[in-house]
Protein backbone atom coordinates (compact mmCIF):
# COMPACT_ATOMS: atom_id res chain seq x y z
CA UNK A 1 75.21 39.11 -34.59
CA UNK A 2 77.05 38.92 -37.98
CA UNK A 3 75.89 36.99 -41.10
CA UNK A 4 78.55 34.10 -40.53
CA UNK A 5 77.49 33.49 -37.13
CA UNK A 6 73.51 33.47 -38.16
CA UNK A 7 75.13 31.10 -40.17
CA UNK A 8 77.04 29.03 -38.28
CA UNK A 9 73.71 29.27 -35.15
CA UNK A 10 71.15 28.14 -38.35
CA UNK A 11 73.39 25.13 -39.39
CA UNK A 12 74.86 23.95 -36.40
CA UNK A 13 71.11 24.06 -34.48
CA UNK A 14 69.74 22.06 -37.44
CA UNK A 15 72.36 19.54 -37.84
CA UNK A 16 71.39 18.92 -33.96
CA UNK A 17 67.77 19.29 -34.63
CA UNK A 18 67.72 16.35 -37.22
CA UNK A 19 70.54 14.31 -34.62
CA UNK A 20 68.27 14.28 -31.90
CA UNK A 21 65.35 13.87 -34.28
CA UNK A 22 66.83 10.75 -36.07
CA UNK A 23 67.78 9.31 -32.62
CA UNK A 24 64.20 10.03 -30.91
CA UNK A 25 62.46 8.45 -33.59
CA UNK A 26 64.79 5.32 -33.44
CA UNK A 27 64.54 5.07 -29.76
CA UNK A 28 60.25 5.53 -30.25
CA UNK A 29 60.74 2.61 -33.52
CA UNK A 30 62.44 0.57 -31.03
CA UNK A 31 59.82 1.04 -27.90
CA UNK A 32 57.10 0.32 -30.00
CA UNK A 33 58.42 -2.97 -31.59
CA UNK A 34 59.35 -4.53 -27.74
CA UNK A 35 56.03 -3.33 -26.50
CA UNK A 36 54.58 -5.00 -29.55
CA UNK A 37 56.74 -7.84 -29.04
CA UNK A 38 55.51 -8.11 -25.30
CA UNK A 39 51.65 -7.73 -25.93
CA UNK A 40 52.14 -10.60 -28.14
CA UNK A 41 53.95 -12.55 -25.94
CA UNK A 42 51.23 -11.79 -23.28
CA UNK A 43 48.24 -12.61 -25.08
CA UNK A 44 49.81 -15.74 -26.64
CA UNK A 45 50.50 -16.74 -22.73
CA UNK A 46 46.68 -15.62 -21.66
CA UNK A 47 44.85 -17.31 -24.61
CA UNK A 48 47.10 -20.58 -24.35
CA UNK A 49 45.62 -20.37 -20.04
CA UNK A 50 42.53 -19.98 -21.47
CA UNK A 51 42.33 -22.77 -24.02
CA UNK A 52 44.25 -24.90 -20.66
CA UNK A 53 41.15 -24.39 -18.84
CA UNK A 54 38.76 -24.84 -21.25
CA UNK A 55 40.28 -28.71 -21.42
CA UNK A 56 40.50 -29.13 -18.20
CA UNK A 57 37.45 -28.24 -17.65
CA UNK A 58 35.55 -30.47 -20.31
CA UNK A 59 38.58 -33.37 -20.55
CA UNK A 60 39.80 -33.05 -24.01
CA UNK A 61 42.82 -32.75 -25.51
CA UNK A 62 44.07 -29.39 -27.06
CA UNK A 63 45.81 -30.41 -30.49
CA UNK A 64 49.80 -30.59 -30.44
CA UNK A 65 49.93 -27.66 -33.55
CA UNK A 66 48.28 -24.81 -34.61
CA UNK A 67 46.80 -24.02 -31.50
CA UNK A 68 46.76 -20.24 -31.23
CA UNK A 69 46.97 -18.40 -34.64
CA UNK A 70 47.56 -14.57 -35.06
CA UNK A 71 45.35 -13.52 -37.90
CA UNK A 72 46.16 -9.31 -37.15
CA UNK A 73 48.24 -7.23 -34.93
CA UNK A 74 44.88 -7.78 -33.00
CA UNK A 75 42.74 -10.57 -33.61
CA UNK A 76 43.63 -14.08 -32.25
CA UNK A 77 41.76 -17.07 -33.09
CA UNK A 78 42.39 -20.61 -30.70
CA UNK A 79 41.66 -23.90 -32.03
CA UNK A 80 40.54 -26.27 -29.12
CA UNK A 81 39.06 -28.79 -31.43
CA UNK A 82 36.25 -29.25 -28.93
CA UNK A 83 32.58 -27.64 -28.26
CA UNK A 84 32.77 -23.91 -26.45
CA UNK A 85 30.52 -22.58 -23.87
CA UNK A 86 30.39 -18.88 -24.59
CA UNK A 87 29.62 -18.32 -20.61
CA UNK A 88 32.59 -20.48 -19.58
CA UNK A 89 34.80 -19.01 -22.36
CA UNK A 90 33.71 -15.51 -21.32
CA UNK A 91 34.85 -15.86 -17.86
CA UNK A 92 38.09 -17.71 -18.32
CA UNK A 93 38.91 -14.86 -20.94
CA UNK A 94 38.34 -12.55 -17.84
CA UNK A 95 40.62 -14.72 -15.42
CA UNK A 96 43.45 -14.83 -17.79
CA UNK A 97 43.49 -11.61 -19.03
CA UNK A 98 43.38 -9.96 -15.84
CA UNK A 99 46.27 -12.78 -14.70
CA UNK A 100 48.15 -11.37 -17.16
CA UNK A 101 47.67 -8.04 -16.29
CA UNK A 102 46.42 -7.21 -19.87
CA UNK A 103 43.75 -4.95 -18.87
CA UNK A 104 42.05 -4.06 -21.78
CA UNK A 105 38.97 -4.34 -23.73
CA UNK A 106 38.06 -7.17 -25.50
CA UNK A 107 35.46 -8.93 -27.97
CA UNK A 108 35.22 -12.71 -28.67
CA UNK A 109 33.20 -15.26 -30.69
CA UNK A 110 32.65 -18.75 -31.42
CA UNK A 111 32.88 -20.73 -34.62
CA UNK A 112 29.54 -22.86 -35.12
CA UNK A 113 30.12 -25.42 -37.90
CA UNK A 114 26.91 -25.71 -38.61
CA UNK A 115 25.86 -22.61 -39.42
CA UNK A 116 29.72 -21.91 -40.85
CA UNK A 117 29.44 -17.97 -38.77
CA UNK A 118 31.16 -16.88 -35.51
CA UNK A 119 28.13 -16.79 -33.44
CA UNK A 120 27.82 -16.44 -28.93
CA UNK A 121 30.41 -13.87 -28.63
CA UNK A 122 30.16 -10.74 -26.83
CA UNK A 123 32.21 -7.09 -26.07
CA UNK A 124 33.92 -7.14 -23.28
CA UNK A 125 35.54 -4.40 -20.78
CA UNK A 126 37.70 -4.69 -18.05
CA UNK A 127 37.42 -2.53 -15.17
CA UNK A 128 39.89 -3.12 -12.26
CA UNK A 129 38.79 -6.16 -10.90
CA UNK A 130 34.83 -6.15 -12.19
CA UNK A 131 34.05 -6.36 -15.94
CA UNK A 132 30.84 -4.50 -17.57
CA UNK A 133 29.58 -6.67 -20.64
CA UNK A 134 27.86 -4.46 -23.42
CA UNK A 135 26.13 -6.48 -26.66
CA UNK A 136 27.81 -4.58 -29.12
CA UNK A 137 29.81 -7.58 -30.82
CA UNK A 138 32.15 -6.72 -34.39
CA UNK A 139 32.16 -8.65 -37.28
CA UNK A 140 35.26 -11.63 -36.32
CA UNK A 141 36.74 -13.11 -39.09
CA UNK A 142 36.35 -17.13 -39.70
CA UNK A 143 39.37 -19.45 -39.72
CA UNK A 144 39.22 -21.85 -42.70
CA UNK A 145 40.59 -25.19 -41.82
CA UNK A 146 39.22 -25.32 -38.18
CA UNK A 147 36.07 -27.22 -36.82
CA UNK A 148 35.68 -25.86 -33.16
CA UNK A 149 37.44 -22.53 -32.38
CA UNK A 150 37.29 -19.01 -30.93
CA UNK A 151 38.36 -15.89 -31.61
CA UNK A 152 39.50 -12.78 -29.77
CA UNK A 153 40.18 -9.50 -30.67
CA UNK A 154 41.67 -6.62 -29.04
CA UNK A 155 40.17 -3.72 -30.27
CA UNK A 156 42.01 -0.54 -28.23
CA UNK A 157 45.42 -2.80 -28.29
CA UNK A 158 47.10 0.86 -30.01
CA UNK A 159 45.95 3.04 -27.68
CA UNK A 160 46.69 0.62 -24.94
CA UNK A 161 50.41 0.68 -26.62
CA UNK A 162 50.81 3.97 -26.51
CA UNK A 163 49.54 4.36 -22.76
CA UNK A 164 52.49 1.75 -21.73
CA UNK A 165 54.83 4.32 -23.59
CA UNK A 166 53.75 7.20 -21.79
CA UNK A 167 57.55 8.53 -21.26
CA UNK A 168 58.31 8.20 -24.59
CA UNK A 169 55.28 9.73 -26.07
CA UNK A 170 55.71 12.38 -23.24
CA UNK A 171 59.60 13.16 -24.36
CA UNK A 172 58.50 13.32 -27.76
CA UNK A 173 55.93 15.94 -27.50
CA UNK A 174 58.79 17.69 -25.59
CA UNK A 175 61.26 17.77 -28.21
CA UNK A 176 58.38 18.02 -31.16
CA UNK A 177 57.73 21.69 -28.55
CA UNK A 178 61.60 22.34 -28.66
CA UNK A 179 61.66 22.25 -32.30
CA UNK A 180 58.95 24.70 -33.09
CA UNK A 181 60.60 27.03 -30.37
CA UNK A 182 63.79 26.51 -31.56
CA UNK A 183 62.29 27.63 -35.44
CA UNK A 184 60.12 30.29 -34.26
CA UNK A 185 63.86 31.75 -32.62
CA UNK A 186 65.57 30.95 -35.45
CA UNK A 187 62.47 32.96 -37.26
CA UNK A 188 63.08 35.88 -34.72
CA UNK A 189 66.65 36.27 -35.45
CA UNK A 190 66.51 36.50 -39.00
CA UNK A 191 63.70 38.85 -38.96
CA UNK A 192 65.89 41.08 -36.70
CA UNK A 193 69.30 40.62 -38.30
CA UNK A 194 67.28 42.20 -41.38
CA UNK A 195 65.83 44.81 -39.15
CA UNK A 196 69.36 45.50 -38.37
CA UNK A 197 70.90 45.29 -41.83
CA UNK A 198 67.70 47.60 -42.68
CA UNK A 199 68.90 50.26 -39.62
CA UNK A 200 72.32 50.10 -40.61
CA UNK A 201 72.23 50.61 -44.33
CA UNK A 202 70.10 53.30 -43.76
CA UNK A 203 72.44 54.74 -41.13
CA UNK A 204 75.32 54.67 -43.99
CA UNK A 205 73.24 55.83 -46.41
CA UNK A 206 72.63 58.99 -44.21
CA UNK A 207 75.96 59.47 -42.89
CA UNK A 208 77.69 59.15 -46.09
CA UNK A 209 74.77 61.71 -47.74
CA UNK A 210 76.02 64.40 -44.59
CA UNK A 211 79.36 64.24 -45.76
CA UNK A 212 79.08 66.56 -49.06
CA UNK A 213 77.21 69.40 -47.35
CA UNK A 214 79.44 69.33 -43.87
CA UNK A 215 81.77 70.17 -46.93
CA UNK A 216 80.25 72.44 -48.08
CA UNK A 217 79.34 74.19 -45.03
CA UNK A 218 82.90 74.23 -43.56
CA UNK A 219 84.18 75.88 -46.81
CA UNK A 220 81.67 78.01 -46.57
CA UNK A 221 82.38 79.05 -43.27
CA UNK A 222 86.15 79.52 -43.77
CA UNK A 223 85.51 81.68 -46.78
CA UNK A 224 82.27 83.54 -44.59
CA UNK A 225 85.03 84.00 -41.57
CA UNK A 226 87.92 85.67 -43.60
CA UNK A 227 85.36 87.98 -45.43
CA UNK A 228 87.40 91.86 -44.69
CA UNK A 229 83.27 92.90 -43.33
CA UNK A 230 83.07 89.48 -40.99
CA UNK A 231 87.32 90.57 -39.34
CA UNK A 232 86.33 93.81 -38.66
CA UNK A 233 82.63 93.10 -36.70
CA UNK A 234 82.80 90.83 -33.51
CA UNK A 235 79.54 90.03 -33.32
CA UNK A 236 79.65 88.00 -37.47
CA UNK A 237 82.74 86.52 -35.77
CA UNK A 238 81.71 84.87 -32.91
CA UNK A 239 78.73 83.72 -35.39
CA UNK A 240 81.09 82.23 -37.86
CA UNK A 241 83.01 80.58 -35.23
CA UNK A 242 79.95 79.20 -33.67
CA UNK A 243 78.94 77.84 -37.38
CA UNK A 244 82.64 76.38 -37.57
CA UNK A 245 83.13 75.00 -34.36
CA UNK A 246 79.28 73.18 -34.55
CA UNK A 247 80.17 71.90 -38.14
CA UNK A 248 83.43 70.63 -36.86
CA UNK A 249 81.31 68.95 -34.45
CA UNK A 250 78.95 67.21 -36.68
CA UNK A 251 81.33 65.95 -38.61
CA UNK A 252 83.50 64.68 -36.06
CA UNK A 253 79.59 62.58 -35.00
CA UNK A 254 79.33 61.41 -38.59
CA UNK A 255 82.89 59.97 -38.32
CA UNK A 256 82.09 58.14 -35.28
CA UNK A 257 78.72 56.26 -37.21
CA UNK A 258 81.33 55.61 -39.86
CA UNK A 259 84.06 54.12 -38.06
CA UNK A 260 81.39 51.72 -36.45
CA UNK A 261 80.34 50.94 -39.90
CA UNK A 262 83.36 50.11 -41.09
CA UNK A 263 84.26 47.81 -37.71
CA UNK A 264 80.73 46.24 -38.25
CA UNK A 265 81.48 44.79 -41.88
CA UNK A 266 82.05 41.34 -42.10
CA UNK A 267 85.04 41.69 -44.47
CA UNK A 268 86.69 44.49 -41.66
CA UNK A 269 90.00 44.05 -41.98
CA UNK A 270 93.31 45.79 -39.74
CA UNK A 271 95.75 47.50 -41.97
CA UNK A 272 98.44 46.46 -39.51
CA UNK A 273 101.86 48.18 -39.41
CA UNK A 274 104.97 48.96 -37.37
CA UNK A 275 103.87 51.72 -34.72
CA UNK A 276 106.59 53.78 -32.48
CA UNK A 277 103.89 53.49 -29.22
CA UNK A 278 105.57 56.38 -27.20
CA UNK A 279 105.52 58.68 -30.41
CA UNK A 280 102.00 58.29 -31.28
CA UNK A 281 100.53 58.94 -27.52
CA UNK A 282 102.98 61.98 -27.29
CA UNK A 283 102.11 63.32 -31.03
CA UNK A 284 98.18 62.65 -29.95
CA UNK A 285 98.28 64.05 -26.44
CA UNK A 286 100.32 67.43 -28.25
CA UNK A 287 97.07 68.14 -30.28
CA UNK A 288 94.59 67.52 -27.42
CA UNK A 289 96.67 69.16 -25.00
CA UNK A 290 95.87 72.68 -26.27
CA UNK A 291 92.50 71.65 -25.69
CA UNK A 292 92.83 70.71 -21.94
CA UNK A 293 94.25 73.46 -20.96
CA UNK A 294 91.37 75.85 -22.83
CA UNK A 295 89.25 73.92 -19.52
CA UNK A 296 91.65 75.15 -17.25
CA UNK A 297 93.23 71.46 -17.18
CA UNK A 298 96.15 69.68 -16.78
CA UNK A 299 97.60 66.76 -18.69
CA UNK A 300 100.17 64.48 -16.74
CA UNK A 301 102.46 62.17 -18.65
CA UNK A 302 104.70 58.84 -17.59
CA UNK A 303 105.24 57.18 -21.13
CA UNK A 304 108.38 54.84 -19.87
CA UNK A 305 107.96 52.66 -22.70
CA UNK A 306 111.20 53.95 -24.81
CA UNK A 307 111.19 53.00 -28.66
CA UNK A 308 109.25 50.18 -28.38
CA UNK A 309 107.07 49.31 -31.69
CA UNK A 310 104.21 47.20 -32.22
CA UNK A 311 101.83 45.82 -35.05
CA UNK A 312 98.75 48.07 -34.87
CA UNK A 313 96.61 49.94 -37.29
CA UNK A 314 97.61 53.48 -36.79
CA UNK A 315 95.04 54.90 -37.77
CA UNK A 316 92.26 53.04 -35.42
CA UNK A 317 94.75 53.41 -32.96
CA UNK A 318 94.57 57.32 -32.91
CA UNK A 319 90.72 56.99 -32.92
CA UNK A 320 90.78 55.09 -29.59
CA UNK A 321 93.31 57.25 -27.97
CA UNK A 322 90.91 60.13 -28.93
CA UNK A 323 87.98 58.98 -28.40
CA UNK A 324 89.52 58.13 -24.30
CA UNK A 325 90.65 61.80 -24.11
CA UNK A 326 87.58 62.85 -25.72
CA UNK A 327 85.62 60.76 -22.90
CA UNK A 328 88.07 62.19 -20.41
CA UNK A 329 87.13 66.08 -21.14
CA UNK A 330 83.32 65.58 -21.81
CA UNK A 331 82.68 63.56 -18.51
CA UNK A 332 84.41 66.82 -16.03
CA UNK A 333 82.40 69.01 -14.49
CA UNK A 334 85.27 70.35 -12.78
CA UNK A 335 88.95 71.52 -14.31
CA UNK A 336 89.96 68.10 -15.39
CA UNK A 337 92.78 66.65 -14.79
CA UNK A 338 94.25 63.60 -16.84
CA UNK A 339 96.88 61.46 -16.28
CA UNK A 340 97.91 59.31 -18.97
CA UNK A 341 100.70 56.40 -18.38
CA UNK A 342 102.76 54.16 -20.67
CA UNK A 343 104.51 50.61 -19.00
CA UNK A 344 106.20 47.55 -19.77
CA UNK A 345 105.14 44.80 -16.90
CA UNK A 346 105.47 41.16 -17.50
CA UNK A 347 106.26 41.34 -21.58
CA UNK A 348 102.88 43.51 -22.27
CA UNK A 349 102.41 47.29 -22.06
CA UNK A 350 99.57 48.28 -20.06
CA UNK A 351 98.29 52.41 -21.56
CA UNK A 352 96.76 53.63 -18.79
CA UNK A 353 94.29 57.10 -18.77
CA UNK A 354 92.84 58.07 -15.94
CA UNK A 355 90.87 61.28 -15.21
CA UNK A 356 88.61 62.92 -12.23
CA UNK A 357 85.56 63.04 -13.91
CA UNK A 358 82.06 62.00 -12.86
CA UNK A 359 82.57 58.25 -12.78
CA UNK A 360 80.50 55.63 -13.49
CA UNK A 361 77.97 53.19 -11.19
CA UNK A 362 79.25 49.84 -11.04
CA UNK A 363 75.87 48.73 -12.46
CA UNK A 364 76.52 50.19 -15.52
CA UNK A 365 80.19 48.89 -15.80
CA UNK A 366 79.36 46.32 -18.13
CA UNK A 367 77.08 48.06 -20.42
CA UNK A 368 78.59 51.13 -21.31
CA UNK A 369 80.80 49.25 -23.90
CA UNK A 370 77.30 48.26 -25.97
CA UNK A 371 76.10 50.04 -28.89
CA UNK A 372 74.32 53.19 -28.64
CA UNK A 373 74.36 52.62 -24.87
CA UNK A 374 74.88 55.90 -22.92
CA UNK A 375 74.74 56.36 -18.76
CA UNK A 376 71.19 57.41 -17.88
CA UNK A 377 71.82 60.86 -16.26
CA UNK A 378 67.90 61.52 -15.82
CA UNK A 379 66.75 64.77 -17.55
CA UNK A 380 69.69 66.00 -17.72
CA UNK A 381 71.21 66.17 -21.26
CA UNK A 382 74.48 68.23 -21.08
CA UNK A 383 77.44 65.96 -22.64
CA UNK A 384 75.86 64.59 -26.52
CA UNK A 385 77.32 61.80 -27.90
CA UNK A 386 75.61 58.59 -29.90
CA UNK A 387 77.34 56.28 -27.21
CA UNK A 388 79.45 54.78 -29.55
CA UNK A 389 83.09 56.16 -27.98
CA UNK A 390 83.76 52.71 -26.25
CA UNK A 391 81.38 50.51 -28.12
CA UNK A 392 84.43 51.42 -31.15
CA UNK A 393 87.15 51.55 -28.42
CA UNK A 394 86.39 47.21 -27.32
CA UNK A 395 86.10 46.33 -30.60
CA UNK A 396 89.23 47.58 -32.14
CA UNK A 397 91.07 46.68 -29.22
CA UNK A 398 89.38 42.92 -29.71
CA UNK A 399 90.30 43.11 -33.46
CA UNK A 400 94.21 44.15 -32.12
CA UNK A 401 94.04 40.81 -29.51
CA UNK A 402 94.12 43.52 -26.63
CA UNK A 403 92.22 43.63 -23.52
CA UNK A 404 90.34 46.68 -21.86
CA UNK A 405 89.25 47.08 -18.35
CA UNK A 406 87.44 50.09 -16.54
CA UNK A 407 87.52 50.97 -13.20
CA UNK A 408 85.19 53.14 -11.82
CA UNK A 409 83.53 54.74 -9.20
CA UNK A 410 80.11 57.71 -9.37
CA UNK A 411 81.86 60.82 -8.48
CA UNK A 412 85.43 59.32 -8.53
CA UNK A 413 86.84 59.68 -11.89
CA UNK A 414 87.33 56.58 -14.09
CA UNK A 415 90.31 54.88 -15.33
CA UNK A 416 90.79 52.81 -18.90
CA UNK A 417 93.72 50.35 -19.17
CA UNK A 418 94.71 48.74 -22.33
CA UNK A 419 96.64 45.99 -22.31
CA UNK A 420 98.91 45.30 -25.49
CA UNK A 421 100.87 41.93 -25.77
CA UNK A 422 104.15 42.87 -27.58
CA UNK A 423 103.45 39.94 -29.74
CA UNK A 424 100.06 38.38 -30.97
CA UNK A 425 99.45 35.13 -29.56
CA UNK A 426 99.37 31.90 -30.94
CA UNK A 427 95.72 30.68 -30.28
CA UNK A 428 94.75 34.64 -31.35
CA UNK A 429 95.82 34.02 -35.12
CA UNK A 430 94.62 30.44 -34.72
CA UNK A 431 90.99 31.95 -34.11
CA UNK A 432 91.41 34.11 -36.73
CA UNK A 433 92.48 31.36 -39.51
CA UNK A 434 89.50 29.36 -37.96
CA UNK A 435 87.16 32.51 -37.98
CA UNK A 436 87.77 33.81 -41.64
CA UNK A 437 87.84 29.97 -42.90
CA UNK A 438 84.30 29.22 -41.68
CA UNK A 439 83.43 32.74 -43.12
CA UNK A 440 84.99 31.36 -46.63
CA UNK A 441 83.10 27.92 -46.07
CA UNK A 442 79.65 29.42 -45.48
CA UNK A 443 79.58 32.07 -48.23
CA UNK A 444 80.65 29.49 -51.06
């Protein structure tokens, strides 16, 4: 994953992060305030029963205003204007309450005038359809003004709150559990994108730093090789040709890390130009062909593609057609024998190789174009490579707006087609613009 789209993942998950956020805490805001609303609502109904029966009971009248009075989210005071029984006013506090299904604890006391202290109150629980009394009584705040009153005060009414919101407190916790996970991932992948920027500068580094003495050592060997004393004895021969052909080798490896390098940037860019198609295959199948038939091979052509030119980078575009015929004389265990095709169907020109090598599982179809990623073949370690052939091969052919597809069967050969639109499509450039935009965007 590049830096833009680390970028784009980062911003993008925060932006919703804080959305959903900003909306979860509204929508908790909002359930709080209506279940506040409705306890309020609910006690005001229960005490108002309460103070009802109390009058009934005894034959007074309850005054016309300021009859129940809200001192606290949870402390009530009723002014009946008349003398309380604290055994009577106990058990129609229990009746109501439980009428109103408001099933929680509660603690009362009456005002006494005389001694000017809220005295004969008691704490109350509520249990189902029983209540268990305990003597543990707070301190209840007087009401200045009134002769004959009680009070009432709910002293779990939060906790009771938050047990009516169960669903929301529930959905919170789950997207409070989201957001860590989603910033312990976030965490992850930037720890590994520098893990990777670590691996691959190091890679460069070490590539670049083989370059000078693969130099060295194939001038070396060219000067070691025409030596008069090296000509005239066989055996120093075959040794310099063995020190040629393995430096050749090397450095065609070190080329490989370095065109994925280069592919990998985040400023890669195609040096597009005109290309004669049918000229290029035919001028890279000439140099390879010398090759094939050194294996006892053959090399079939069908280019039927005439003159036709498109806009490629020529010089990525001989790397992939290598790297396929490369791919094509490796995987043989047997004379090989590659066919190689050139068409025009439907306005696109499908470039077709196709060879009678070992094949590969279906299983592994999808994989083999990932980095580093190589066929397991067991113990057996006879074709090297990095496994970065058709890693390279997908993404300049992505870069170009083409398509691949391999078909393949274990034992069966394997055949690469590369499909070329003879001109880039709308929506690809539009992608681009969009892609190298954001890219602009995020690094200002």
């Amino acid at each position: 994953m590049n830096s833009s789209s680390i970028k784009r993942v980062v911003i993008l998950g925060t932006l919703a992060i804080v959305g959903i956020l900003v909306i979860q805490s509204y929508w908790v805001m909002q359930t709080w305030n209506l279940q506040e609303d409705e306890f309020h609502q609910t006690a005001n109904l229960a005490l108002m029963q309460v103070a009802q029966d109390l009058a009934k009971q005894d034959s007074f009248a309850l005054p016309s205003k300021d009859l129940i009075n809200q001192r606290s989210s949870n402390y009530y005071v009723v002014n009946v204007n008349n003398t309380i029984q604290a055994a009577t006013l106990e058990y129609y506090l229990y009746k109501s309450l439980v009428d109103h299904k408001l099933i929680l604890p509660f603690e009362y006391g009456i005002y006494d005038c005389s001694s000017n202290q809220m005295v004969d109150g008691n704490y109350c629980e509520i249990v189902s359809e029983e209540k268990e009394l305990t003597t543990t009584l707070g301190d209840l705040p007087k009401m200045d003004g009134f002769t004959y009153y009680f009070g009432v005060r709910f002293p779990t009414r939060t906790s009771y709150m938050l047990g009516q919101m169960y669903r929301s407190v529930f959905f919170t916790i789950i997207l409070l559990l989201s957001v860590f996970f989603f910033g312990y991932a976030i965490a992850i992948i930037l720890r590994q994108k520098r893990l990777s920027e670590m691996q691959k500068d190091f890679i460069n580094n070490m590539t670049h730093e083989f370059k000078t003495p693969i130099s060295t050592i194939k001038i070396s060997a060219d000067v070691f090789a025409n030596a008069p004393e090296v000509a005239e004895s066989p055996r120093l021969q075959r040794y310099a040709n063995i020190i040629k052909n393995q430096n050749k080798r090397l450095n065609d490896q070190v080329e490989k890390v370095l065109q994925i390098a280069r592919v990998e940037q985040d400023n890669f860019q195609l040096n597009k130009e005109k290309v004669e198609l049918a000229a290029l295959i035919n001028s890279v199948l000439n140099s390879v062909e010398i090759k094939i038939q050194e294996q006892k091979g053959s090399l079939q052509r069908s280019i039927h593609i005439g003159k036709t030119t498109i806009k490629a980078d020529k010089h990525h575009l001989t790397n992939v057609l290598h790297n396929l015929l490369d791919n094509a004389l490796k995987y043989c265990k047997k004379d090989p024998q590659i066919q190689i095709s050139a068409e025009q169907k439907n306005g696109e020109i499908q470039l077709t190789i196709k060879d009678n090598g070992i094949g590969i599982k279906k299983e592994y179809h999808g994989k083999v174009f990932h980095k580093f990623y190589r066929v397991p073949t067991g113990n057996i370690h006879d074709v090297k490579g990095f496994g970065l052939g058709l890693f390279y091969i997908k993404n300049i052919c992505k870069a170009h707006g083409w398509t691949v597809n391999l078909e393949s069967e274990q034992g069966q050969g394997t055949t690469i087609t590369i499909t070329i639109p003879k001109k880039e499509k709308a929506v690809n450039s539009a992608w681009s613009w969009l892609k190298n935009g954001w890219r602009n965007v995020a690094t200002s």
